[in-house]
C-alpha atoms as a PDB file:
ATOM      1  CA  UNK A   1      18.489   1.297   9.186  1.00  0.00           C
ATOM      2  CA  UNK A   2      17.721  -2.135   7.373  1.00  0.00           C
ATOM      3  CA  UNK A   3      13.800  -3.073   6.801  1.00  0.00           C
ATOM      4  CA  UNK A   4      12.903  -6.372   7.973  1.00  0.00           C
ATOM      5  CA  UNK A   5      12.682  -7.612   4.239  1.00  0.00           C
ATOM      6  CA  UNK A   6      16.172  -5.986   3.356  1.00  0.00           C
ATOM      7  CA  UNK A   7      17.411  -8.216   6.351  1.00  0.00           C
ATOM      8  CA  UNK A   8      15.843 -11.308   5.040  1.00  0.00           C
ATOM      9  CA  UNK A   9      16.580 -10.711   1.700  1.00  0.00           C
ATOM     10  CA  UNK A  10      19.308 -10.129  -0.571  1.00  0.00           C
ATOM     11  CA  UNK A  11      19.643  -9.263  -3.938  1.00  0.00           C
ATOM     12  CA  UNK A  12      19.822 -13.147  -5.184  1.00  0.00           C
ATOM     13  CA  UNK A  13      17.009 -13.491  -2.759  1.00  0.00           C
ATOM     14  CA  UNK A  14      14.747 -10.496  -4.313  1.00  0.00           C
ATOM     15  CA  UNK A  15      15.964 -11.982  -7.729  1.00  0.00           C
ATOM     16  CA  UNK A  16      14.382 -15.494  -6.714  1.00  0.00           C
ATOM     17  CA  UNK A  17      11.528 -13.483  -5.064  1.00  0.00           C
ATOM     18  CA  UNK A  18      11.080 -11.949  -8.509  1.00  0.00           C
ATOM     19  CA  UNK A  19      10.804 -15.052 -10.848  1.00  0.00           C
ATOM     20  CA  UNK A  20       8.749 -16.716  -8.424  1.00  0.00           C
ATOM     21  CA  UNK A  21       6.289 -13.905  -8.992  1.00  0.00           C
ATOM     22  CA  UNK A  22       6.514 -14.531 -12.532  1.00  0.00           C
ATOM     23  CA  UNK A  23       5.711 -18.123 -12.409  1.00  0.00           C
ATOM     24  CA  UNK A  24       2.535 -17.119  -9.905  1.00  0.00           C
ATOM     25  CA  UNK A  25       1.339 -14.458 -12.353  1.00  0.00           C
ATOM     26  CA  UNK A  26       1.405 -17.005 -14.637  1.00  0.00           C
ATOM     27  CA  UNK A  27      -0.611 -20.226 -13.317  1.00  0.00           C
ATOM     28  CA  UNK A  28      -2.920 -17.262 -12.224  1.00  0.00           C
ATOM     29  CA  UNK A  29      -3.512 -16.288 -16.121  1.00  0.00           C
ATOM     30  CA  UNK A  30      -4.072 -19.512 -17.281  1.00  0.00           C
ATOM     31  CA  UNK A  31      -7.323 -19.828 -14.271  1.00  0.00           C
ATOM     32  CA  UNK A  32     -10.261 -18.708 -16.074  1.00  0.00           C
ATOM     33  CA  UNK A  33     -11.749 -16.917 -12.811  1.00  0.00           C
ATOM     34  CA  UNK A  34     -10.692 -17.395  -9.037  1.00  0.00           C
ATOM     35  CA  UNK A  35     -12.011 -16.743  -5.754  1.00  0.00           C
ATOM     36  CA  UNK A  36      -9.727 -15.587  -2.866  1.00  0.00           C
ATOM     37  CA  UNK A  37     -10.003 -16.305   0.326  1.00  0.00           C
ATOM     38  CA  UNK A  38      -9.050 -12.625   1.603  1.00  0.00           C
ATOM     39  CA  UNK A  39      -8.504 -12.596   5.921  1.00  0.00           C
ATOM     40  CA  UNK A  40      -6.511  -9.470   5.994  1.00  0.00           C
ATOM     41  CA  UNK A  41      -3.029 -11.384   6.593  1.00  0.00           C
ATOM     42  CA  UNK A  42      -0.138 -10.704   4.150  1.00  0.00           C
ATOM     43  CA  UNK A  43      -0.057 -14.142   2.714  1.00  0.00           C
ATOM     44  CA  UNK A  44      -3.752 -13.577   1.531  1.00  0.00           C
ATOM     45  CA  UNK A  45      -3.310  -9.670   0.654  1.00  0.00           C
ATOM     46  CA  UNK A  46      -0.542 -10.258  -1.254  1.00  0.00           C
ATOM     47  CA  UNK A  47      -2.259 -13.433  -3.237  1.00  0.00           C
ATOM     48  CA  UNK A  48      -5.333 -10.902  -3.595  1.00  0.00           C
ATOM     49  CA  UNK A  49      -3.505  -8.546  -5.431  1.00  0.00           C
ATOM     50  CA  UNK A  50      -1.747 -10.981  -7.480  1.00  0.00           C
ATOM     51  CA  UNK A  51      -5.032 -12.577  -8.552  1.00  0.00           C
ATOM     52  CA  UNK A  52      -6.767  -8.634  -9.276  1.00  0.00           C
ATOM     53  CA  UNK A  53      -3.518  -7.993 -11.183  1.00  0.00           C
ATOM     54  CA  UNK A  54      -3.546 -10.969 -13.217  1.00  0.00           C
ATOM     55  CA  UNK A  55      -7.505 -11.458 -13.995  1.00  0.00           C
ATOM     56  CA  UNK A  56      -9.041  -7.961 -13.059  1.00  0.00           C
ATOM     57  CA  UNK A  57     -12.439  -8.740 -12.368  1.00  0.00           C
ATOM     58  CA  UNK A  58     -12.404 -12.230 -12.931  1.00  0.00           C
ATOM     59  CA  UNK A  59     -10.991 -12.761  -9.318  1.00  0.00           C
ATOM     60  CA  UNK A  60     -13.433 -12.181  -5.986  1.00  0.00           C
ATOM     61  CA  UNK A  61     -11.600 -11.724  -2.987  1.00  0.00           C
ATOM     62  CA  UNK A  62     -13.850 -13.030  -0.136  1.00  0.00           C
ATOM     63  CA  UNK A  63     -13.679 -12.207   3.491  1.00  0.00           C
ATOM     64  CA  UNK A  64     -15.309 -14.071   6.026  1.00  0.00           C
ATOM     65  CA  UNK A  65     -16.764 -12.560   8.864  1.00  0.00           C
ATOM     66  CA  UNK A  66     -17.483 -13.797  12.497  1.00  0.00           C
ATOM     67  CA  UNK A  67     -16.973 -13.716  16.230  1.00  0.00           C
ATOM     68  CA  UNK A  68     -13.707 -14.901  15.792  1.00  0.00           C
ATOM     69  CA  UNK A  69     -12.815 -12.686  12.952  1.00  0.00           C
ATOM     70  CA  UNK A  70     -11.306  -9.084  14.618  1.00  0.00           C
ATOM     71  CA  UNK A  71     -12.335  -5.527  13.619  1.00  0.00           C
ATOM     72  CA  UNK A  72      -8.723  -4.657  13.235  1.00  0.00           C
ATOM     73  CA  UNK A  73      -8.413  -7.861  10.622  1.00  0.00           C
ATOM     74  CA  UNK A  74     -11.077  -6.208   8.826  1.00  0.00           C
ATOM     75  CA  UNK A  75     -10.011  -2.819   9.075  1.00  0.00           C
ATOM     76  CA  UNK A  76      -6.902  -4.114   7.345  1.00  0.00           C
ATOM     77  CA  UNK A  77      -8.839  -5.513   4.388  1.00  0.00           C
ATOM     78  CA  UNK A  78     -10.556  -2.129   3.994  1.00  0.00           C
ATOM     79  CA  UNK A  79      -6.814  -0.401   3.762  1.00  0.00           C
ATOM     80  CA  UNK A  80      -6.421  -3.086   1.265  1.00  0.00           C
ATOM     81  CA  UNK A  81      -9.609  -2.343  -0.914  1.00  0.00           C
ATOM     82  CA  UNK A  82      -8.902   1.277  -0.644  1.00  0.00           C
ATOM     83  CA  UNK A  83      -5.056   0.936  -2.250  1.00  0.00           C
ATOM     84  CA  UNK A  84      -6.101  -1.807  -4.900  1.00  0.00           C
ATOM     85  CA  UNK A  85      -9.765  -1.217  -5.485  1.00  0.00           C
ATOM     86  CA  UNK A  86     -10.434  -5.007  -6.238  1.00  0.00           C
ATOM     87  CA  UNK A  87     -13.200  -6.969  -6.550  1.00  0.00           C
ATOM     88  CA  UNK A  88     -14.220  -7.912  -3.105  1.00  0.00           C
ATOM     89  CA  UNK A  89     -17.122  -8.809  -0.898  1.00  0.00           C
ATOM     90  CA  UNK A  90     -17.594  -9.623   2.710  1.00  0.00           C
ATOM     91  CA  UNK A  91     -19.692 -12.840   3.687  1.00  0.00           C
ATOM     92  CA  UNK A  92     -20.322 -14.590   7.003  1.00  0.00           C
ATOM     93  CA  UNK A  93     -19.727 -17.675   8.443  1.00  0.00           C
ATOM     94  CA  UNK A  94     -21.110 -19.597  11.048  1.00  0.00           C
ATOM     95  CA  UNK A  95     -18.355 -22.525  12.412  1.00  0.00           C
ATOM     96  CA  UNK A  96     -19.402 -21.106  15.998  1.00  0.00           C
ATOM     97  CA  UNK A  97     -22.792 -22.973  15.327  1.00  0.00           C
ATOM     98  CA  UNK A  98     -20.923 -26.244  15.005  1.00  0.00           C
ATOM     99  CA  UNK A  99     -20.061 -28.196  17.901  1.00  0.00           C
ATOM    100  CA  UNK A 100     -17.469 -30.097  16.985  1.00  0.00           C
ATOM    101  CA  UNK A 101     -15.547 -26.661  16.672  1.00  0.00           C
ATOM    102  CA  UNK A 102     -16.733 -25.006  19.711  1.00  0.00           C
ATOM    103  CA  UNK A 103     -15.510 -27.767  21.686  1.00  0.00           C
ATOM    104  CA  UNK A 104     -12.082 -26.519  20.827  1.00  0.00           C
ATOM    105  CA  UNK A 105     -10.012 -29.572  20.429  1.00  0.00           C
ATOM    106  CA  UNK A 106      -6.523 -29.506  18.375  1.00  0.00           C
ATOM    107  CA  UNK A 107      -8.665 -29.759  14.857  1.00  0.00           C
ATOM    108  CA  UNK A 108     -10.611 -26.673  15.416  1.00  0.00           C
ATOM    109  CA  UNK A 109      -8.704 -24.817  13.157  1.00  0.00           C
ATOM    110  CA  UNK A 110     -10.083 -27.802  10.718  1.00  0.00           C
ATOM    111  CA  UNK A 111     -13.809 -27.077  11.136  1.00  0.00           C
ATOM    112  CA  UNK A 112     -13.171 -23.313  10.738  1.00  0.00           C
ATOM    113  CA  UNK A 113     -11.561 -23.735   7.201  1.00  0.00           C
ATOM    114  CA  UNK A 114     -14.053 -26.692   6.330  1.00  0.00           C
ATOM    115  CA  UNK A 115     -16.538 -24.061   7.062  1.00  0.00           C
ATOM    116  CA  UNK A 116     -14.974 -21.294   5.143  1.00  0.00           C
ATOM    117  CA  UNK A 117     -14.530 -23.544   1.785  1.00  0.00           C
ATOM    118  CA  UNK A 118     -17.869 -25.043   1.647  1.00  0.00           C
ATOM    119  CA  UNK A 119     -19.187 -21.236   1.820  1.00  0.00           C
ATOM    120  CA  UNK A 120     -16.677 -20.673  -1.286  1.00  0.00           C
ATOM    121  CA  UNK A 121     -17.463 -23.461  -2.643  1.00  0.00           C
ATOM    122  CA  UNK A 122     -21.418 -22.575  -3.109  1.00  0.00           C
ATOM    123  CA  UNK A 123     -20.546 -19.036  -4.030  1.00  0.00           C
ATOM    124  CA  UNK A 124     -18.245 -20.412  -6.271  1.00  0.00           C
ATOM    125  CA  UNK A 125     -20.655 -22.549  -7.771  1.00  0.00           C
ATOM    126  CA  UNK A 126     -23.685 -19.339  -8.100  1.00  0.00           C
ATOM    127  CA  UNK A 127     -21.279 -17.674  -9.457  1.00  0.00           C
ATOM    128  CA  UNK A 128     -19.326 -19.953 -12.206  1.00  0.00           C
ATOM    129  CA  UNK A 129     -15.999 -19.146 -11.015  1.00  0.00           C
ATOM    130  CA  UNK A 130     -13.631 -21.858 -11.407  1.00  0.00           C
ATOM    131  CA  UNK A 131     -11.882 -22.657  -8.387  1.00  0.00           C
ATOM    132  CA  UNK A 132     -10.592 -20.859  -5.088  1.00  0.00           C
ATOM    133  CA  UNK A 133      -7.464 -20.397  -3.125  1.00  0.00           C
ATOM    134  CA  UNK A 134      -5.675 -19.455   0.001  1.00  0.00           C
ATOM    135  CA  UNK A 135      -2.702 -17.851   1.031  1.00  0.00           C
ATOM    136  CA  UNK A 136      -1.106 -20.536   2.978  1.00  0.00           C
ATOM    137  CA  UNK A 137       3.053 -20.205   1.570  1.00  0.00           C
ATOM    138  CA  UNK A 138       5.577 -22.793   1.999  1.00  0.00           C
ATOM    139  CA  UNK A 139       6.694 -21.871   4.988  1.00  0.00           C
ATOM    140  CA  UNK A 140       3.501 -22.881   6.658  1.00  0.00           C
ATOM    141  CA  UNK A 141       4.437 -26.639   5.597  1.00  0.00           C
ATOM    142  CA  UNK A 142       6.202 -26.449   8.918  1.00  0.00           C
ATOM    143  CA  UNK A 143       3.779 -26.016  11.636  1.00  0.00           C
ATOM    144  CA  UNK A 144       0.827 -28.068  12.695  1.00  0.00           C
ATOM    145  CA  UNK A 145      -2.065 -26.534  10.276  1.00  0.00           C
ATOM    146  CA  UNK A 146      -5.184 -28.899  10.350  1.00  0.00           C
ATOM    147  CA  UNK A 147      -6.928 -25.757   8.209  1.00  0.00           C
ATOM    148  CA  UNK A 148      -4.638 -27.501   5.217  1.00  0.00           C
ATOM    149  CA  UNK A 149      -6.553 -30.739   5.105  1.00  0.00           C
ATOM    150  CA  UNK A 150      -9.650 -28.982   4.861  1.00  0.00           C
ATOM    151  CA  UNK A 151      -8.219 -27.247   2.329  1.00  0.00           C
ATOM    152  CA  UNK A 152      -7.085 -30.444   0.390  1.00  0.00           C
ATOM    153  CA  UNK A 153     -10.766 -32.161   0.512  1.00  0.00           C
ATOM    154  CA  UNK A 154     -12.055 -29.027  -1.311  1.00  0.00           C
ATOM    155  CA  UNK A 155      -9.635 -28.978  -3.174  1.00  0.00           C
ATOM    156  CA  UNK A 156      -8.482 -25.321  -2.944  1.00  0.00           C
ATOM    157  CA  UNK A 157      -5.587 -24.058  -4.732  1.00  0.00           C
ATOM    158  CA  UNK A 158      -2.544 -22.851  -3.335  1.00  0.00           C
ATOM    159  CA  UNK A 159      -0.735 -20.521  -5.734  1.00  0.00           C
ATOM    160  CA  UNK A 160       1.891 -19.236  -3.325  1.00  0.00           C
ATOM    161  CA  UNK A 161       2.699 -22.915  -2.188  1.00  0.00           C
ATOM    162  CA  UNK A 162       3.093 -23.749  -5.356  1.00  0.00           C
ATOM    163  CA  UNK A 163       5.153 -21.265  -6.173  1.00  0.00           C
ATOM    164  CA  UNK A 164       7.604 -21.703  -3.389  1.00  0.00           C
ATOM    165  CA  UNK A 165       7.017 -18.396  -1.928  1.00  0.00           C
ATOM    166  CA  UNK A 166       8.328 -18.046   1.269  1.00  0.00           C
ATOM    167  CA  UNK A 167       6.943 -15.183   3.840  1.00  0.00           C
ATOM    168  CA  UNK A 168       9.823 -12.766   3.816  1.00  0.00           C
ATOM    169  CA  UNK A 169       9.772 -13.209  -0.238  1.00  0.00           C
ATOM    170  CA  UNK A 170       6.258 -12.426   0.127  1.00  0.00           C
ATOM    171  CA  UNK A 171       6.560  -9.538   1.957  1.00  0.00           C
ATOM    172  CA  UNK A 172       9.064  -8.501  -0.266  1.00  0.00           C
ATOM    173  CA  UNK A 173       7.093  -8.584  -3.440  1.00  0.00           C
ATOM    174  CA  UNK A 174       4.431  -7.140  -1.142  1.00  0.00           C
ATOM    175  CA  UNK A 175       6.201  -4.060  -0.301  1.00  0.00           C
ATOM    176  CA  UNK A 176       7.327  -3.240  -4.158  1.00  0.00           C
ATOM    177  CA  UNK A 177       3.498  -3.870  -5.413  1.00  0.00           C
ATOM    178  CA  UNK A 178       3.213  -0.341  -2.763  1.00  0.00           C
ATOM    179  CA  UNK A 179       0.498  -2.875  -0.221  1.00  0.00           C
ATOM    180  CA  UNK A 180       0.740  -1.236   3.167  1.00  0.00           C
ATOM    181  CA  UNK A 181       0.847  -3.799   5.250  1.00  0.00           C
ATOM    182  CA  UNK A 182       3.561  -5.663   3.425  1.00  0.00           C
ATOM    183  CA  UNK A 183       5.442  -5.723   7.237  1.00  0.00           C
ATOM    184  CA  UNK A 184       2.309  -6.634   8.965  1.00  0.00           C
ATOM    185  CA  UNK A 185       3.237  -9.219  11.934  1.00  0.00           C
ATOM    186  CA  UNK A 186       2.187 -12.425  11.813  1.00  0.00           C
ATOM    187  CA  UNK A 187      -2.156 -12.814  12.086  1.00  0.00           C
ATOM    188  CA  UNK A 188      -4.397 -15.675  12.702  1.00  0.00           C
ATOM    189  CA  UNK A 189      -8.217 -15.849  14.159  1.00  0.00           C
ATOM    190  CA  UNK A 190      -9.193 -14.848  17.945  1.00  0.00           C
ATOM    191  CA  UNK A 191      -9.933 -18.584  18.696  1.00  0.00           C
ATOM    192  CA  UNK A 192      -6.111 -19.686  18.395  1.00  0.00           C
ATOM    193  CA  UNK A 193      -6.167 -17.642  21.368  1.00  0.00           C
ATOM    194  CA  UNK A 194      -8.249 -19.855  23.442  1.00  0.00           C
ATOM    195  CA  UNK A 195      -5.763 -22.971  24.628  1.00  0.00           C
ATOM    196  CA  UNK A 196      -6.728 -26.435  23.140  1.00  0.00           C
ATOM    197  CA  UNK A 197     -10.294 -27.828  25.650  1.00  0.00           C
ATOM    198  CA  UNK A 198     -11.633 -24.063  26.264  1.00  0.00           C
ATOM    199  CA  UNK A 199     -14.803 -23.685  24.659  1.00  0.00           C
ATOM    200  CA  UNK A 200     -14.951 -21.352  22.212  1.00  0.00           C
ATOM    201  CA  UNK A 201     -17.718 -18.550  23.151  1.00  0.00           C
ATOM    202  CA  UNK A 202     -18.747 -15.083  21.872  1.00  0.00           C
ATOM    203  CA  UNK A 203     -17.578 -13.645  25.326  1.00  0.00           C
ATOM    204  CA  UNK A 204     -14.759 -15.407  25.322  1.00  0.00           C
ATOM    205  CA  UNK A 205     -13.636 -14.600  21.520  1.00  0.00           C
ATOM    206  CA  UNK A 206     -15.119 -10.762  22.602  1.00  0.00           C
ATOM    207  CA  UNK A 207     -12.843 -10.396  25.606  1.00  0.00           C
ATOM    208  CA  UNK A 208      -9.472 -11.334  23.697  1.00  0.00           C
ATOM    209  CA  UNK A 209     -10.085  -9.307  21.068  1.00  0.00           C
ATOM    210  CA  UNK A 210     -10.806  -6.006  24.035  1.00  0.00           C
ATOM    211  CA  UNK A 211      -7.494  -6.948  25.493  1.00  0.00           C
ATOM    212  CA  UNK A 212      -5.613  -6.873  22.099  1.00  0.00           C
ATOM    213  CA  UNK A 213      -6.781  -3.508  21.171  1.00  0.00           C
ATOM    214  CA  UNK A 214      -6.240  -2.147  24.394  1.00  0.00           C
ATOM    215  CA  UNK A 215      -2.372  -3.737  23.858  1.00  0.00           C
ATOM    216  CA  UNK A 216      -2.365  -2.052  20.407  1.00  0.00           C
ATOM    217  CA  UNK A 217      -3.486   0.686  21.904  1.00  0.00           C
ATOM    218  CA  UNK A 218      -0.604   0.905  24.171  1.00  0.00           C
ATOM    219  CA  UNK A 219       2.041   1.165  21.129  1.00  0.00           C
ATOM    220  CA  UNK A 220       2.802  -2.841  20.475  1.00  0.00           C
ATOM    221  CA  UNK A 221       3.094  -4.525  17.279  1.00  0.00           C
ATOM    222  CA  UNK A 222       3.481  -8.011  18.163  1.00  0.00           C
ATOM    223  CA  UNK A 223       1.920  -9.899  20.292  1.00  0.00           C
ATOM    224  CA  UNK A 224      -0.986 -11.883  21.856  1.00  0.00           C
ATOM    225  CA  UNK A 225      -3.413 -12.473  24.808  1.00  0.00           C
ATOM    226  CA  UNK A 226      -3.675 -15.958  25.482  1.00  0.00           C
ATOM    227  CA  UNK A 227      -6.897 -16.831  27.817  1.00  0.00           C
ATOM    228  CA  UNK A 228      -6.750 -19.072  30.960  1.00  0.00           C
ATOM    229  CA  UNK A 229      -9.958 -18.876  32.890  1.00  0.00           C
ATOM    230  CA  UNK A 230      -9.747 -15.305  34.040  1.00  0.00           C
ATOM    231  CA  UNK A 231      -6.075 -14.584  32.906  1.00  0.00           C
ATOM    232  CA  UNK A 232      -5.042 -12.643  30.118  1.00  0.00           C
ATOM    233  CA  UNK A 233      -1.508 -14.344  29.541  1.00  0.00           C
ATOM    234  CA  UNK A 234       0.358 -11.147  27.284  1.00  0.00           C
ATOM    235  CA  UNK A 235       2.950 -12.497  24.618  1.00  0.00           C
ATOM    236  CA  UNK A 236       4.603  -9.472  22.932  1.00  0.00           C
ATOM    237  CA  UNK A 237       8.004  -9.360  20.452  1.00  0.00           C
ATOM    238  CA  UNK A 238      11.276 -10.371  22.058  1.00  0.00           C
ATOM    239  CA  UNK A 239      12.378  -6.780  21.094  1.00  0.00           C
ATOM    240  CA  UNK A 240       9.257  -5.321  22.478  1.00  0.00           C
ATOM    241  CA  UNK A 241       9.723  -7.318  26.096  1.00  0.00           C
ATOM    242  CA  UNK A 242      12.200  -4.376  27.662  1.00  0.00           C
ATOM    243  CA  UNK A 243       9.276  -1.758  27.066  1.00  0.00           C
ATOM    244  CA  UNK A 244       6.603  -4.039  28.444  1.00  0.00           C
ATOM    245  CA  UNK A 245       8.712  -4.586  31.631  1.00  0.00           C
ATOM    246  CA  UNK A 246       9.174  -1.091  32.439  1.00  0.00           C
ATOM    247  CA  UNK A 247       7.090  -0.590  35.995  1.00  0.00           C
ATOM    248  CA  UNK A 248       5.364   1.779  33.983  1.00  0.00           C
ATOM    249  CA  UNK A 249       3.901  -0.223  30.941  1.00  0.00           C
ATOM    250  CA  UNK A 250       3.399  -3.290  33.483  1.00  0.00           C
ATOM    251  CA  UNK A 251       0.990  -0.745  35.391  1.00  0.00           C
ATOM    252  CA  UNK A 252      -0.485   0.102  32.196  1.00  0.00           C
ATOM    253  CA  UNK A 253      -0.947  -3.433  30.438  1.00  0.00           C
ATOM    254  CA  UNK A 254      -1.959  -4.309  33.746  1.00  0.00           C
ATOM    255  CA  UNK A 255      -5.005  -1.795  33.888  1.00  0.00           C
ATOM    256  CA  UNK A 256      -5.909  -1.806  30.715  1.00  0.00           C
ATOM    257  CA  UNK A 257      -6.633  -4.980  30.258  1.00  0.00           C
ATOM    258  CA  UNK A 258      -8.452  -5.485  33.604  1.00  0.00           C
ATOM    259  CA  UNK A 259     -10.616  -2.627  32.168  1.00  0.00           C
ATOM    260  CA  UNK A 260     -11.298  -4.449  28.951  1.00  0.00           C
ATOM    261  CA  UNK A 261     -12.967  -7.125  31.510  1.00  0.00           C
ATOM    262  CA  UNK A 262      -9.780  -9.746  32.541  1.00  0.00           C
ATOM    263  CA  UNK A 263      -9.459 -10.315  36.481  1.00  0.00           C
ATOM    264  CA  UNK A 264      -5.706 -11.552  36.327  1.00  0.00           C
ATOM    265  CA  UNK A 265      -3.029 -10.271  34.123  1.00  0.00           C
ATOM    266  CA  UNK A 266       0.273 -11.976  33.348  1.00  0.00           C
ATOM    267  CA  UNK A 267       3.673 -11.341  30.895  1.00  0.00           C
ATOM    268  CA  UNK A 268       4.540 -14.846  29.345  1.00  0.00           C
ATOM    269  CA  UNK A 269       8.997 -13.873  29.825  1.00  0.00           C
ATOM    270  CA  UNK A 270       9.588 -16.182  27.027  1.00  0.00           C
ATOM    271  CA  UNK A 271       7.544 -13.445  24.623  1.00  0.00           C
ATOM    272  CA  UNK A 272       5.700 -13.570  21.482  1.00  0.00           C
ATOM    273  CA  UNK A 273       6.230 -17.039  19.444  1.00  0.00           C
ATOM    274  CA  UNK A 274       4.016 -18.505  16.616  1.00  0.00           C
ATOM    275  CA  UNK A 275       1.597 -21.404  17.830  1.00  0.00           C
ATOM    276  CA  UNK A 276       2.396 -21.505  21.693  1.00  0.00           C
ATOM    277  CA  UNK A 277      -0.480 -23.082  22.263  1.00  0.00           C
ATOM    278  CA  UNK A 278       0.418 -26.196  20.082  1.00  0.00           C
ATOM    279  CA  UNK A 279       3.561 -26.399  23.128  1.00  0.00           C
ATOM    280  CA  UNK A 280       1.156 -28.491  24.734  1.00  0.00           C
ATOM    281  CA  UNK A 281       0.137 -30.915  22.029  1.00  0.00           C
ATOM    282  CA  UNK A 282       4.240 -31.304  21.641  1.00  0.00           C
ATOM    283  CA  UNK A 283       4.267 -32.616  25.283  1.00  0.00           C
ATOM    284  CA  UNK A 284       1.354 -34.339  25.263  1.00  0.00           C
ATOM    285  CA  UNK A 285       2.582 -36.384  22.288  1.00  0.00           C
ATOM    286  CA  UNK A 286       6.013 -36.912  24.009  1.00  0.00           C
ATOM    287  CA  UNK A 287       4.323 -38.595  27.666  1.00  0.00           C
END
């Protein structure tokens, strides 16, 4: 049976895949030291490893840590650490202190990363290290990503952007470099949970992040609990839906997450799909 990557790509496509790697070990050598911005996602991971392979100790992976960060994000990081052994240090963060984020409006993701790069930005600066990057890969071009403009005014580099790597290339190159989460799905914080006008809260950011372990838990890969008041709205895989419709797993997704502290539960039918929430700005923007 075919990997995911081996579907995506071919052997022209691993030979692109393969020079673009070259070209991104090579604007990484000419940095004289580098700070990553390390969440636990592939596109970071992978950009992680690049920079330890390229500079050794010369590049810092940095992890941010919050309310909205997960314990299984971080437990992925760790996996990472452990296979790599690179430089690396956990921080924290604070954008839940700002209100302009908390209020929750399409730019949070904005305030989160402005948060995030002025933190590099000083430990940059303690530390003389020359600049810092993120993981975002040209792909991500196509959705809306305020998180990018923050990343423009502080002028953060984007190495896999620049290389043209796309996400199945990435995973790709991922899974040859021996990273163990080169198939990891898709990731992104607990507040992109929250729809666009919910305040983000500790509880709030606590609860989702109950309900997703209790869903991971349960065997799925994929997915996400999207909260509305006091419903957990479940989004898993298209190719996971048959399993979660089973009388049996509806029973089960139904009491676990109840017992993780939601008083509704719900199956979105349309599944798992990057950015749902945004749905609503589309409309919005079309009335």
């Amino acid at each position: 049976m075919k990997t995911l990557v081996q579907i995506h790509t071919g052997e022209a496509c691993a030979e692109a895949a393969a020079e673009k790697e070259q070209l991104l070990f090579s604007k990484l050598t000419g940095l004289h030291s580098l700070i990553v911005a390390l969440s636990g996602g592939i596109d970071s991971v992978y950009l992680a490893w690049a920079a330890h392979q390229t500079l050794g100790d010369r590049a810092l992976s940095i992890t941010a840590v919050s309310a909205s960060y997960s314990a299984f994000d971080r437990e992925q990081v760790e996996s990472f650490l452990r296979v790599t052994g690179a430089r690396h240090e956990f921080i924290e963060t604070h954008e839940l202190e700002n209100p302009a984020y908390r209020v929750n409006d399409s730019n949070r993701c904005y305030f989160c990363k402005d948060e995030l790069f002025s933190a590099l930005d000083t430990l940059a600066v303690e530390r003389h290290i020359a600049a810092v990057a993120y993981g975002v890969n040209a792909d991500d071009t196509f959705d809306f990503r305020p998180g990018q403009r923050a990343a423009a005014e502080h002028r953060v580099l984007t190495p896999l952007l620049d290389a043209q790597l796309h996400k199945p290339e990435i995973r790709l190159l991922a899974q040859r470099a021996g990273l163990p989460m080169w198939d990891r799905p898709a990731s992104a914080c607990l507040a992109s949970r929250l729809p666009y006008g919910t305040e983000v809260t500790e509880d709030r950011l606590a609860l989702i992040e109950r309900g997703e372990a209790a869903l991971r838990k349960l065997g799925f890969r994929q997915f996400r609990v999207r909260l509305h008041d006091k419903l957990g709205r479940v989004e898993v895989a298209p190719d996971e839906l048959p399993r979660a419709l089973t009388p049996e797993m509806v029973a089960a997704i139904s009491a676990s997450l109840k017992a993780a502290g939601f008083t509704y539960v719900t199956l979105d039918l349309e599944g798992y799909r990057q950015g749902s929430l945004n749905e609503t700005l589309v409309k919005s923007a079309g009335t």
